[in-house]
Protein backbone atom coordinates (compact mmCIF):
# COMPACT_ATOMS: atom_id res chain seq x y z
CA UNK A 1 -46.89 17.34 -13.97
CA UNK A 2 -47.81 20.89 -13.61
CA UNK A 3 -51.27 21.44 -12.45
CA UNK A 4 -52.30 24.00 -15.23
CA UNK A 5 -56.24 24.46 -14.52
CA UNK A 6 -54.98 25.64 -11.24
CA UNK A 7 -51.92 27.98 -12.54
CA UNK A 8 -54.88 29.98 -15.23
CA UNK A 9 -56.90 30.20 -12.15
CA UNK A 10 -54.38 32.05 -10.54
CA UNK A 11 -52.98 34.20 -12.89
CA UNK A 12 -56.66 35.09 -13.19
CA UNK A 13 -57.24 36.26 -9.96
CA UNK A 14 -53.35 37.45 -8.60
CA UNK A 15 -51.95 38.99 -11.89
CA UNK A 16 -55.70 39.93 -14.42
CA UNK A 17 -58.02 41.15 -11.83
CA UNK A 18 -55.54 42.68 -10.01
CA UNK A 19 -53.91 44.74 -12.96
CA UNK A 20 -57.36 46.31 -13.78
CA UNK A 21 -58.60 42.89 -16.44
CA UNK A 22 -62.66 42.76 -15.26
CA UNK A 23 -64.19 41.89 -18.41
CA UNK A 24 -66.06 38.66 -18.05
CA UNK A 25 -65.48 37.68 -21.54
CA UNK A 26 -61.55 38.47 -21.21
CA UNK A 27 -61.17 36.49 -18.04
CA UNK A 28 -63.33 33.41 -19.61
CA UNK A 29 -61.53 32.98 -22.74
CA UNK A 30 -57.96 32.98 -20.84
CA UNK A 31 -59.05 31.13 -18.01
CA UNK A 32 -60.71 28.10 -20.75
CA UNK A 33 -57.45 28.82 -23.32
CA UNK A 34 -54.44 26.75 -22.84
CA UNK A 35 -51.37 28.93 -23.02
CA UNK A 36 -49.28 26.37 -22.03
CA UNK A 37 -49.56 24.43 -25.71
CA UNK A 38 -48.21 27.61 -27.14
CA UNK A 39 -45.31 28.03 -25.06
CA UNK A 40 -41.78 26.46 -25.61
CA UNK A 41 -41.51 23.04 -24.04
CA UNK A 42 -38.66 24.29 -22.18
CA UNK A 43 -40.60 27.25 -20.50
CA UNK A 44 -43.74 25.37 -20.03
CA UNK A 45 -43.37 26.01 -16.20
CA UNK A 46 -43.78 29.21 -16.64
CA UNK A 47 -46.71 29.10 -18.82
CA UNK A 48 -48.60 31.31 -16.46
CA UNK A 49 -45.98 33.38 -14.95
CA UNK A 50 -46.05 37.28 -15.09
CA UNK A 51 -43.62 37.56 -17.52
CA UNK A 52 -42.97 37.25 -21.03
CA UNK A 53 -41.71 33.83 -22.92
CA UNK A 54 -38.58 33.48 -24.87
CA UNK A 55 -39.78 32.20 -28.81
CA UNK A 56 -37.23 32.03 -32.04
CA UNK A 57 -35.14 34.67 -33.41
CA UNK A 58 -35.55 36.63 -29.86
CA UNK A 59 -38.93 37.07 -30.29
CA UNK A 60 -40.99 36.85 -26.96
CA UNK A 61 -44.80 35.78 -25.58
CA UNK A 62 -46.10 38.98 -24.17
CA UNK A 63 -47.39 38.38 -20.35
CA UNK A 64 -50.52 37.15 -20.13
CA UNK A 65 -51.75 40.49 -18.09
CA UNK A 66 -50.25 42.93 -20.88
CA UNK A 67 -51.95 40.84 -23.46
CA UNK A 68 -55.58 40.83 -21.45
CA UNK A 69 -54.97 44.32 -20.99
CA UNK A 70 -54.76 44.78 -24.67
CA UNK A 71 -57.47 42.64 -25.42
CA UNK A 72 -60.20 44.16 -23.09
CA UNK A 73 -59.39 47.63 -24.40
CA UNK A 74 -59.87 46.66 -27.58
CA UNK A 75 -63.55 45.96 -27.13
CA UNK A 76 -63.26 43.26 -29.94
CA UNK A 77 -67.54 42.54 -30.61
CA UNK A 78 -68.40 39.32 -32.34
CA UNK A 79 -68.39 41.13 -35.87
CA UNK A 80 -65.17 42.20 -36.04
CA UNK A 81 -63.15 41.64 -38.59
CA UNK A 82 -59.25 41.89 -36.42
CA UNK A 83 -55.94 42.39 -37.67
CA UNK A 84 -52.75 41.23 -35.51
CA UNK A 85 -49.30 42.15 -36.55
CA UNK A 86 -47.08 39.44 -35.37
CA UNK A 87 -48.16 35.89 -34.46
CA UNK A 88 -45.87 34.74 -32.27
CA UNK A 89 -46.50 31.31 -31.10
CA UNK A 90 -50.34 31.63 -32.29
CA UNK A 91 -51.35 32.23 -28.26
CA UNK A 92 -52.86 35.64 -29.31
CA UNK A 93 -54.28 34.78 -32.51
CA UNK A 94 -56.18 31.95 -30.75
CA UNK A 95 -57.73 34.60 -28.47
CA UNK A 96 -58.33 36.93 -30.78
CA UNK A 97 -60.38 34.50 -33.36
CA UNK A 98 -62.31 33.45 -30.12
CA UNK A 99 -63.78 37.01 -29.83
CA UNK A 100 -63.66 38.30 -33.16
CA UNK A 101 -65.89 37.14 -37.07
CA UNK A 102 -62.64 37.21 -38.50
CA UNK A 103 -58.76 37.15 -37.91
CA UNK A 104 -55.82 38.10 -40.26
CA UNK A 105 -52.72 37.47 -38.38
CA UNK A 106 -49.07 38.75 -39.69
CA UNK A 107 -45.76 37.25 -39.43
CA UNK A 108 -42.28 38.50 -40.55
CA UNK A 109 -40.79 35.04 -39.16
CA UNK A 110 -41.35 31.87 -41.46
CA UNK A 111 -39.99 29.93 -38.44
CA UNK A 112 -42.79 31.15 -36.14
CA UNK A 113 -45.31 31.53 -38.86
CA UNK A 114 -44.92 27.51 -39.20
CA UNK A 115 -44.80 26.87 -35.31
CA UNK A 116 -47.95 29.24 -34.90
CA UNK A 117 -49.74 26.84 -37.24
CA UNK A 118 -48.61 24.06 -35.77
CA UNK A 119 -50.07 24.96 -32.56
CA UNK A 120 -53.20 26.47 -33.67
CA UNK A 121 -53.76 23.25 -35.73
CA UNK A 122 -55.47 21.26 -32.98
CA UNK A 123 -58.17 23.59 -32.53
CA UNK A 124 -59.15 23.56 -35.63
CA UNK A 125 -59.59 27.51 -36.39
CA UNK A 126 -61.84 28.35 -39.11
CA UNK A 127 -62.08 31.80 -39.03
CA UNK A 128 -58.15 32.76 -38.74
CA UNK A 129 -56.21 33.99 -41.88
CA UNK A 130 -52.12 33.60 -41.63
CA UNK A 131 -50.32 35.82 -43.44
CA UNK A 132 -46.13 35.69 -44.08
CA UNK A 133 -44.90 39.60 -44.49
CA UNK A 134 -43.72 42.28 -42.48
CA UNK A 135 -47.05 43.64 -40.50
CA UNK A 136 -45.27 47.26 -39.32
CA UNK A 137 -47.74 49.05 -41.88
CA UNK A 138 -50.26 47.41 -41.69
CA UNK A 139 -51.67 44.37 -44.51
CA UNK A 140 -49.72 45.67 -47.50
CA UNK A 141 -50.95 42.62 -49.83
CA UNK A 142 -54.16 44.89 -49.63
CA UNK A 143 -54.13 47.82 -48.49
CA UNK A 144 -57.17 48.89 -49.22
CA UNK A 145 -58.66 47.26 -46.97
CA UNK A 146 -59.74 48.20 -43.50
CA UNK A 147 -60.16 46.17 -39.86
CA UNK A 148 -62.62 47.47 -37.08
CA UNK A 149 -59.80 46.18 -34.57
CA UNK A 150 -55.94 46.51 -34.69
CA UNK A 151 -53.47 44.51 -32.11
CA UNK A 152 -49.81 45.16 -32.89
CA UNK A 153 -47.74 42.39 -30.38
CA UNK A 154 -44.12 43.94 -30.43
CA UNK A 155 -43.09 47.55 -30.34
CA UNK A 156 -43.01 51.37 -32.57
CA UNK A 157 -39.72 52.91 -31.44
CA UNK A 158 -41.46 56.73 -31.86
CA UNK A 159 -44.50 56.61 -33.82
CA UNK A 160 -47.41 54.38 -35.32
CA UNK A 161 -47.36 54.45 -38.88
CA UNK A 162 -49.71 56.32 -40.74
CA UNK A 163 -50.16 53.36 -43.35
CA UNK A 164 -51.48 51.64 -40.31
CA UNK A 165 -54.41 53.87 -39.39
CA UNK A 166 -55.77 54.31 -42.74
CA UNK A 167 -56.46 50.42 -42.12
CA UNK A 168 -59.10 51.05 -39.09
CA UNK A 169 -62.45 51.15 -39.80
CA UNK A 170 -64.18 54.25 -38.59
CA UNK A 171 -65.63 53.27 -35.17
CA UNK A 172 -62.42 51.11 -34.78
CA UNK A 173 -59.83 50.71 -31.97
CA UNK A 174 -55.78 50.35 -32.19
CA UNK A 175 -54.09 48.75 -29.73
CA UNK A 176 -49.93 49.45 -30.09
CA UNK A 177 -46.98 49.88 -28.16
CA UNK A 178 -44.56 53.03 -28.95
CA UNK A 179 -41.30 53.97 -27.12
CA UNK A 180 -37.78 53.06 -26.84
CA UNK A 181 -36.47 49.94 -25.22
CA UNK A 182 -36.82 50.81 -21.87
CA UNK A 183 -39.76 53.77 -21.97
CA UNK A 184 -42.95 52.39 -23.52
CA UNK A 185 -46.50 53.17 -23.22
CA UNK A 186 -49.18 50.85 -24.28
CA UNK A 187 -51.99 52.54 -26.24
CA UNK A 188 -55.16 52.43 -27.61
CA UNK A 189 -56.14 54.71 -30.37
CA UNK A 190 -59.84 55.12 -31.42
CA UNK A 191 -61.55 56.50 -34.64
CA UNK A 192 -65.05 57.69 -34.88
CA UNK A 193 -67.04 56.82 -37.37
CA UNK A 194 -66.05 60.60 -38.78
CA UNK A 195 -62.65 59.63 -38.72
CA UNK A 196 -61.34 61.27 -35.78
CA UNK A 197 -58.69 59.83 -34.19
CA UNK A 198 -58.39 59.86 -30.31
CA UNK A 199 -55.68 57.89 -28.21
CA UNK A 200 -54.77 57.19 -24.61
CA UNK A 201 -51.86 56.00 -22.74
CA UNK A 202 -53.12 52.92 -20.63
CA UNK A 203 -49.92 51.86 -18.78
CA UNK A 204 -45.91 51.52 -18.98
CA UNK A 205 -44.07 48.56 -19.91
CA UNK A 206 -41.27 46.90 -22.15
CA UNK A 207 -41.94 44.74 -25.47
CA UNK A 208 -39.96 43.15 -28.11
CA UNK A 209 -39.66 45.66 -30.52
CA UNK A 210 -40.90 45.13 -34.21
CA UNK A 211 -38.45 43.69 -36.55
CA UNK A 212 -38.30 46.08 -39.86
CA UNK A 213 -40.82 48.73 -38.22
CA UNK A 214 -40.09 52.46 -39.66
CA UNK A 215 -37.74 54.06 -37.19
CA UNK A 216 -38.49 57.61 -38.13
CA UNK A 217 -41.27 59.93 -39.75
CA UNK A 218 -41.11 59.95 -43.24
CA UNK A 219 -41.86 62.96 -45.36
CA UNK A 220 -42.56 63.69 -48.73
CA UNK A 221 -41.97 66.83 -50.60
C-alpha cells in the first residue's frame, strides 16, 4: 500500500517549491488534500507524479505543479465567488471550494460530471455548485453574471473568448491556457476595478484542449 502522506510531502517539496509554488496556503491545502481519491484506480500510483492523469473520453488530471501554479496566481481570497470550466475528476474543484466563498464548476462530460460527484461526495462540499454544459464561454445559463476568479482546466487553441471576460469581476483574475497542441502558454489575465485588462505569460506547457471551445475569432458585421 502506497505510502501517500509521504508521496504529497514530496511532490511538495521536489516538484511545488521547486517550480516557483511558495504560497503557504497553496502548499497546505495540497499537502492536507487527497489527490489520490480523485484519480483512476488504475493510476493511483501515480497519484503524485509530475505528470498528468488519464480520465474518460481522453480527458486528463492536470499535474499537480501546473495546477498549484494556477492556483497561487490566482490569488483566490476567502470571498470569492470562483468559476472553473471543466471538472475533471472533482480534484480541482475540491481545492478551489477550499479557498474560495463559492464554487461553480462546469462540465461538458456527463460521465465525469457524475464521477466528479462521486468523489467530492465524501467531503461533504457545501459551498460547490456543479453545472452540466459546455464552459468554453464562460456560464451561459447566466450570463450575466460575473466571478472575481476564473480557472479554465483544458486548453484555447488561439484566443480566450470574449464571452469569458465579460464574466470577471473588476478586480478579478483569469487563469487560462491558449496555444496549439504542442506550444502553450499558461496565463493569467487581470482586470482592474476600471475594467482594464492586463495579462502575463507565466510558463510553457501542454494541456488537454477544450472540447467544443471556439477555434477562431468571430466577427460581426
Amino acid at each position: 500500500m502506497p505510502n501517500f502522506l509521504e508521496a504529497r510531502q514530496n511532490m511538495i517539496s521536489c516538484q511545488l517549491k521547486t517550480w516557483g509554488v511558495l504560497n503557504a496556503a497553496v502548499l497546505g491545502l495540497m499537502l492536507h488534500t487527497p489527490r489520490e481519491k480523485f484519480v483512476p484506480e488504475a493510476y493511483q500510483q501515480l497519484a503524485y507524479a509530475d505528470t498528468d492523469i488519464p480520465l474518460l473520453h481522453n480527458q486528463r488530471m492536470l499535474p499537480p505543479k501546473t495546477l498549484a501554479r494556477a492556483i497561487q496566481a490566482l490569488e483566490i481570497q476567502a470571498t470569492d465567488h470562483i468559476l472553473e470550466i471543466g471538472t475533471g475528476s472533482g480534484y480541482s474543484t475540491l481545492l478551489l471550494s477550499r479557498l474560495g466563498k463559492k464554487l461553480t464548476s462546469i462540465e461538458i462530460i456527463p460521465e465525469l460530471l457524475s464521477l466528479a460527484k462521486q468523489n467530492l461526495d465524501p467531503f461533504t462540499p457545501h459551498n460547490i455548485e456543479l453545472i452540466l454544459g459546455n464552459g468554453a464561454l464562460g456560464d451561459t445559463s447566466t450570463p450575466e453574471k460575473t466571478f472575481d476568479k476564473i480557472l479554465v482546466t483544458g486548453s484555447y487553441a488561439e484566443f480566450i473568448p470574449s464571452a469569458l471576460i465579460n464574466q470577471l469581476s473588476p478586480g478579478g483574475k483569469l487563469f487560462v491556457f491558449v496555444g496549439k497542441t504542442s506550444t502553450q502558454e499558461a496565463i493569467i489575465m487581470s482586470k482592474s476595478l476600471d475594467n482594464h485588462l492586463s495579462q502575463e505569460s507565466l510558463f510553457e506547457t501542454v494541456v488537454t484542449p477544450l472540447m467544443d471551445a471556439p477555434l477562431h475569432h468571430r466577427f460581426d458585421f
